[in-house]
Structure formats: structure tokens, C-alpha cells
C-alpha atoms as a PDB file:
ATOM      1  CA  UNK A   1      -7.244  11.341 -10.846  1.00  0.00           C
ATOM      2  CA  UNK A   2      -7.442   7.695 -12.305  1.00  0.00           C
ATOM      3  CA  UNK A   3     -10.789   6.994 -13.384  1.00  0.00           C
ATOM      4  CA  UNK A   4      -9.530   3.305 -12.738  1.00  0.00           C
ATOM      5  CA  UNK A   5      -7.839   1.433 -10.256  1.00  0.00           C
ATOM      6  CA  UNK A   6      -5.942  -1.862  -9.799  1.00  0.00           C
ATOM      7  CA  UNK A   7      -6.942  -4.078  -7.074  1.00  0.00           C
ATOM      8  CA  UNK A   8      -5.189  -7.361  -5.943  1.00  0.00           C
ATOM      9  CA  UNK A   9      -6.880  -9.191  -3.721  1.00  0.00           C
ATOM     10  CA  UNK A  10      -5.599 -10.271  -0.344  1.00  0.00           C
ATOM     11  CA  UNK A  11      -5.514 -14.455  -1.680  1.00  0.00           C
ATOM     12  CA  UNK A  12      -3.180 -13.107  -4.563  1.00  0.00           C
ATOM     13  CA  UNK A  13      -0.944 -10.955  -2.666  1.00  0.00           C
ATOM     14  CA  UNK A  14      -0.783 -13.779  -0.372  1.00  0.00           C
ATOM     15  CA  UNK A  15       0.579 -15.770  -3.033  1.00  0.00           C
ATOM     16  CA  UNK A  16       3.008 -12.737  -4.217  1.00  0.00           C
ATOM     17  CA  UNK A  17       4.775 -13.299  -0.900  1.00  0.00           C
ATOM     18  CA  UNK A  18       4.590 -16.852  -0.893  1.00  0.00           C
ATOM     19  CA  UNK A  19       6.164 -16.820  -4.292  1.00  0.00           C
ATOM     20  CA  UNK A  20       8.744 -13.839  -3.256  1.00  0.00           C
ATOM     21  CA  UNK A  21       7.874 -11.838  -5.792  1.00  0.00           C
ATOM     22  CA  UNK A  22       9.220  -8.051  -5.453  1.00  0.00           C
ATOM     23  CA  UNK A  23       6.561  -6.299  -4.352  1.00  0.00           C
ATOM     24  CA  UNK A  24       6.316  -2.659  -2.104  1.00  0.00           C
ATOM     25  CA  UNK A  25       3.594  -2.547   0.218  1.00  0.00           C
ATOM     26  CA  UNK A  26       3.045   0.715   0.845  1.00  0.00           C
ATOM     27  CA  UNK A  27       1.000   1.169   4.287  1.00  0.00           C
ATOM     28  CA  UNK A  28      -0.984   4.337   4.894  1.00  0.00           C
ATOM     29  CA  UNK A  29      -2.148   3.183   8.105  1.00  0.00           C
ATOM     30  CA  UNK A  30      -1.996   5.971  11.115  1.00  0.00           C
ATOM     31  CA  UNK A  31       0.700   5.664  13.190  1.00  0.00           C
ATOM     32  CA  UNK A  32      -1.400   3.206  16.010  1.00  0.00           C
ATOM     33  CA  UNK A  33      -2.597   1.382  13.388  1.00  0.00           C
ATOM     34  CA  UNK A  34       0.338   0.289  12.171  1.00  0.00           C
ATOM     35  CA  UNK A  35       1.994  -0.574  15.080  1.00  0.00           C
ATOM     36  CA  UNK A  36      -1.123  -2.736  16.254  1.00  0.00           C
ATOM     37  CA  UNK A  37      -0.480  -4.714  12.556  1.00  0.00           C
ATOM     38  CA  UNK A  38       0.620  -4.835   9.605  1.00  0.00           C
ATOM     39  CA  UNK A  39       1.696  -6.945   6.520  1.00  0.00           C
ATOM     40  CA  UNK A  40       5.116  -7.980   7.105  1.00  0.00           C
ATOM     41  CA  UNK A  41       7.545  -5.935   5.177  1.00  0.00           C
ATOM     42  CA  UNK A  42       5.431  -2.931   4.513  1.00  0.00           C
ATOM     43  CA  UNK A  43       6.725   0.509   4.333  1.00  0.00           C
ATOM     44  CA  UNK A  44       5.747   2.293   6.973  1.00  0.00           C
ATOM     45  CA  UNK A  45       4.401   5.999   5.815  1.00  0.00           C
ATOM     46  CA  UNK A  46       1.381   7.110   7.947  1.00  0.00           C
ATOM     47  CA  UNK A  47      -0.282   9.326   5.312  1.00  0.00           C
ATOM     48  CA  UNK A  48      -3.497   8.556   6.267  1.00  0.00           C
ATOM     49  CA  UNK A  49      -5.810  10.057   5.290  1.00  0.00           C
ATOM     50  CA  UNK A  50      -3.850  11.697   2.606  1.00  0.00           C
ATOM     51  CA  UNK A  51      -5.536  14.783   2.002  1.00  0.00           C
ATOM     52  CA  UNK A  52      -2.638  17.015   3.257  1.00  0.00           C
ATOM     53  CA  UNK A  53       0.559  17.648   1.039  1.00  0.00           C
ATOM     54  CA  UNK A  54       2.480  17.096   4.686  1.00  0.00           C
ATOM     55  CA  UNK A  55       0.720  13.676   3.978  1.00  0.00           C
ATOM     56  CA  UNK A  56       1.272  12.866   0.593  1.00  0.00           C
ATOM     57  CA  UNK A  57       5.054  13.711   1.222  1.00  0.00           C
ATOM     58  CA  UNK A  58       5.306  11.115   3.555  1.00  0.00           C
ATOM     59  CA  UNK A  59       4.884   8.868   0.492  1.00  0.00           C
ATOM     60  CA  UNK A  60       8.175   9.991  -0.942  1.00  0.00           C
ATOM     61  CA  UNK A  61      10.172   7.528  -0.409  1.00  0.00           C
ATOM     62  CA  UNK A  62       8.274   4.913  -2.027  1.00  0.00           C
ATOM     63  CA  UNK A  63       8.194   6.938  -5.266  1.00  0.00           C
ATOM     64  CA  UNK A  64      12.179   6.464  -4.755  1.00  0.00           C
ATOM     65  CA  UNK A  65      11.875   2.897  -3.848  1.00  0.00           C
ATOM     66  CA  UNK A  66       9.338   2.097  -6.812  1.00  0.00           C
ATOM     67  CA  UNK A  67      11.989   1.351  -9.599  1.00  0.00           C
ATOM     68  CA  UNK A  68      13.301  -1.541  -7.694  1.00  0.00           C
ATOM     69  CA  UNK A  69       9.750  -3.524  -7.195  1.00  0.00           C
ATOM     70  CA  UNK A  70       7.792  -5.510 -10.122  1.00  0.00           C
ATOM     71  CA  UNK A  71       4.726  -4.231  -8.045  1.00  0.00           C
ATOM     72  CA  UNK A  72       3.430  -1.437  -5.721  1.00  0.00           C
ATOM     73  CA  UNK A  73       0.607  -2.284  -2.976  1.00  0.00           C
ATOM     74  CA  UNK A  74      -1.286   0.105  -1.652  1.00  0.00           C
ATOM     75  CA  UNK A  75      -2.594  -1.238   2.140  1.00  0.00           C
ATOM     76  CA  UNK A  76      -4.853   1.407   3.784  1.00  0.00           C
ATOM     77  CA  UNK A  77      -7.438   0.567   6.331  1.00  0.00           C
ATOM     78  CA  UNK A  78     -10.397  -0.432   4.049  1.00  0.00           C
ATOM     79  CA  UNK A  79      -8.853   0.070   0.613  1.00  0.00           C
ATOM     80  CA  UNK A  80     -10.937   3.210  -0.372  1.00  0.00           C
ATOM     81  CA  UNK A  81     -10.389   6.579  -0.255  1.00  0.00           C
ATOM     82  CA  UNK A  82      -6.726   6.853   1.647  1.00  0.00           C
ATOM     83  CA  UNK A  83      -5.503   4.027  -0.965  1.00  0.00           C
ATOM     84  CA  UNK A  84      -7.149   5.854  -3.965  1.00  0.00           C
ATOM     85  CA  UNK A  85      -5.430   9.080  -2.887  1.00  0.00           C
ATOM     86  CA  UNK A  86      -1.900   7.254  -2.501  1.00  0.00           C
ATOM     87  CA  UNK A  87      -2.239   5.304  -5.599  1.00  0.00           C
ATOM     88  CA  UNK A  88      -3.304   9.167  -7.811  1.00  0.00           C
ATOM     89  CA  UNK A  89       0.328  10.432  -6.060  1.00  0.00           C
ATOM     90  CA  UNK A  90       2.261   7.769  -6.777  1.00  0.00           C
ATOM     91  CA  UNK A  91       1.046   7.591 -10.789  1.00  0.00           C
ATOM     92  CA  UNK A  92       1.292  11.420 -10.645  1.00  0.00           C
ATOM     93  CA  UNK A  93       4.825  10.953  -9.003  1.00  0.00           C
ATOM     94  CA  UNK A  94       6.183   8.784 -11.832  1.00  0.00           C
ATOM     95  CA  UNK A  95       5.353   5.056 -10.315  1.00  0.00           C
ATOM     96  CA  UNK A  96       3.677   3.509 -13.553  1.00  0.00           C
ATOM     97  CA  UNK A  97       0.139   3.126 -13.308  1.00  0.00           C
ATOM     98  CA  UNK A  98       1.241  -0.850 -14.466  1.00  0.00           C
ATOM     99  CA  UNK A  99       3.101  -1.457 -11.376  1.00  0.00           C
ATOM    100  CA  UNK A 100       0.470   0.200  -9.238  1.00  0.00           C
ATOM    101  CA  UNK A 101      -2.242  -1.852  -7.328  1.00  0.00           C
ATOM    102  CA  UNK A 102      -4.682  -1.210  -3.800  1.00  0.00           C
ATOM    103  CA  UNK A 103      -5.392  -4.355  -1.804  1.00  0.00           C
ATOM    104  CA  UNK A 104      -8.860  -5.289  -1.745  1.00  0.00           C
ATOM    105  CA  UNK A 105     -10.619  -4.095   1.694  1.00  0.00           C
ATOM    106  CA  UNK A 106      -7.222  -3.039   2.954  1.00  0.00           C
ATOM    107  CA  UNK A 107      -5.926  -4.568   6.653  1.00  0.00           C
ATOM    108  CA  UNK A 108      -9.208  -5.059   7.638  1.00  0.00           C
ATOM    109  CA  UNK A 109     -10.142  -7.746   5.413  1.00  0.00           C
ATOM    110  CA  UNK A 110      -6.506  -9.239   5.801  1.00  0.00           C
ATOM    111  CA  UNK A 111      -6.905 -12.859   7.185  1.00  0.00           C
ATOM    112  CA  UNK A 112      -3.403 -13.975   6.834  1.00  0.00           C
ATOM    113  CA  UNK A 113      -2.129 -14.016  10.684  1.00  0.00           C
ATOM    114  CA  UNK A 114       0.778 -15.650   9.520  1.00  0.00           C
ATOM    115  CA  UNK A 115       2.033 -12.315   7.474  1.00  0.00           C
ATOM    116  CA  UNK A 116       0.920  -9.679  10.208  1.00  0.00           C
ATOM    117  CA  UNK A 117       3.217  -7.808  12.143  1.00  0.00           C
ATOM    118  CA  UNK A 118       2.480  -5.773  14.979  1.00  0.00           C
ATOM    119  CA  UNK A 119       1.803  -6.054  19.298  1.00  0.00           C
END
């Protein structure tokens, strides 16, 4: 495991998107969850809580779609555990660690209506 992870906060995502930057959000979210919101644009997986492999595999194809992003997101709930987990397969996957970040407090500390998706 990482002894150290990246954070970005939900202000500099934010301005990511604002300034189109390539960037994967990868949302761990359970099914409900996402469907009830989500950043706009995120990759759907549903591996929370990622303890399973069943779960991590559901990751996959964001390993695949890495390569083509200047950044990786990891959006889980709160930003704890779940995005920990995600962020330890993806660097164990291949993703470089450089590329690799977990949003702050995760969609429940997202206060950007504007960029949420969802019923």
C-alpha cells in the first residue's frame, strides 16, 4: 500500500474542469449513489467498498483508460478508505502514482451543483 496519497481538493478539480484539463474521475460510488449524483463525466465503476477482487475488477477499465488522461481522480463517498483502496489498485495496476489523486471528502463535500449529475 502507499504510505502516501495525493489529494486534490474539490476548488482545484473544479478548476481542472473549468480549464478542460484531461482528467478521469473515477467514481466508486454504489450503484444508488451514483445515480442520485455524480461529477459530470465520471466513470461509472461501483467498486465500493473495494475490498472484493469482484470489486477491484470493476476498476479495470480505468487502468485501460489511464494512458489517455494527464490525471486520475479518485471520487468515493468521503474520500477515505474506498478511495485509498482504488488509488493502491490503480498504482499496483500500472496508473503512475504521478497521475494518481483522491478528491478531498469525496461527493459529500462536493458543492459544485453546477458539475453534478444525477435524479
Amino acid at each position: 500500500m502507499a504510505a502516501d496519497y495525493q489529494y486534490v481538493s474539490a476548488e482545484e478539480l473544479k478548476g481542472w474542469l473549468e480549464a478542460e484539463r484531461t482528467v478521469l474521475l473515477v467514481d466508486i460510488q454504489e450503484k444508488q449513489d451514483f445515480a442520485a449524483h455524480h461529477i459530470k463525466g465520471s466513470l461509472e465503476t461501483n467498486a465500493y467498498p473495494v475490498k472484493s477482487d469482484a470489486e477491484r475488477q470493476t476498476i479495470d477499465p480505468a487502468v485501460n483508460r489511464a494512458k489517455d488522461y494527464e490525471a486520475v481522480v479518485v471520487v468515493c463517498p468521503r474520500g477515505k478508505g474506498g478511495a485509498k483502496r482504488t488509488y493502491d489498485y490503480l498504482k499496483e495496476q500500472g496508473v503512475p502514482e504521478a497521475k494518481l489523486t483522491i478528491l478531498t471528502g469525496g461527493m459529500e463535500q462536493w458543492p459544485y451543483k453546477e458539475w453534478v449529475a444525477g435524479k
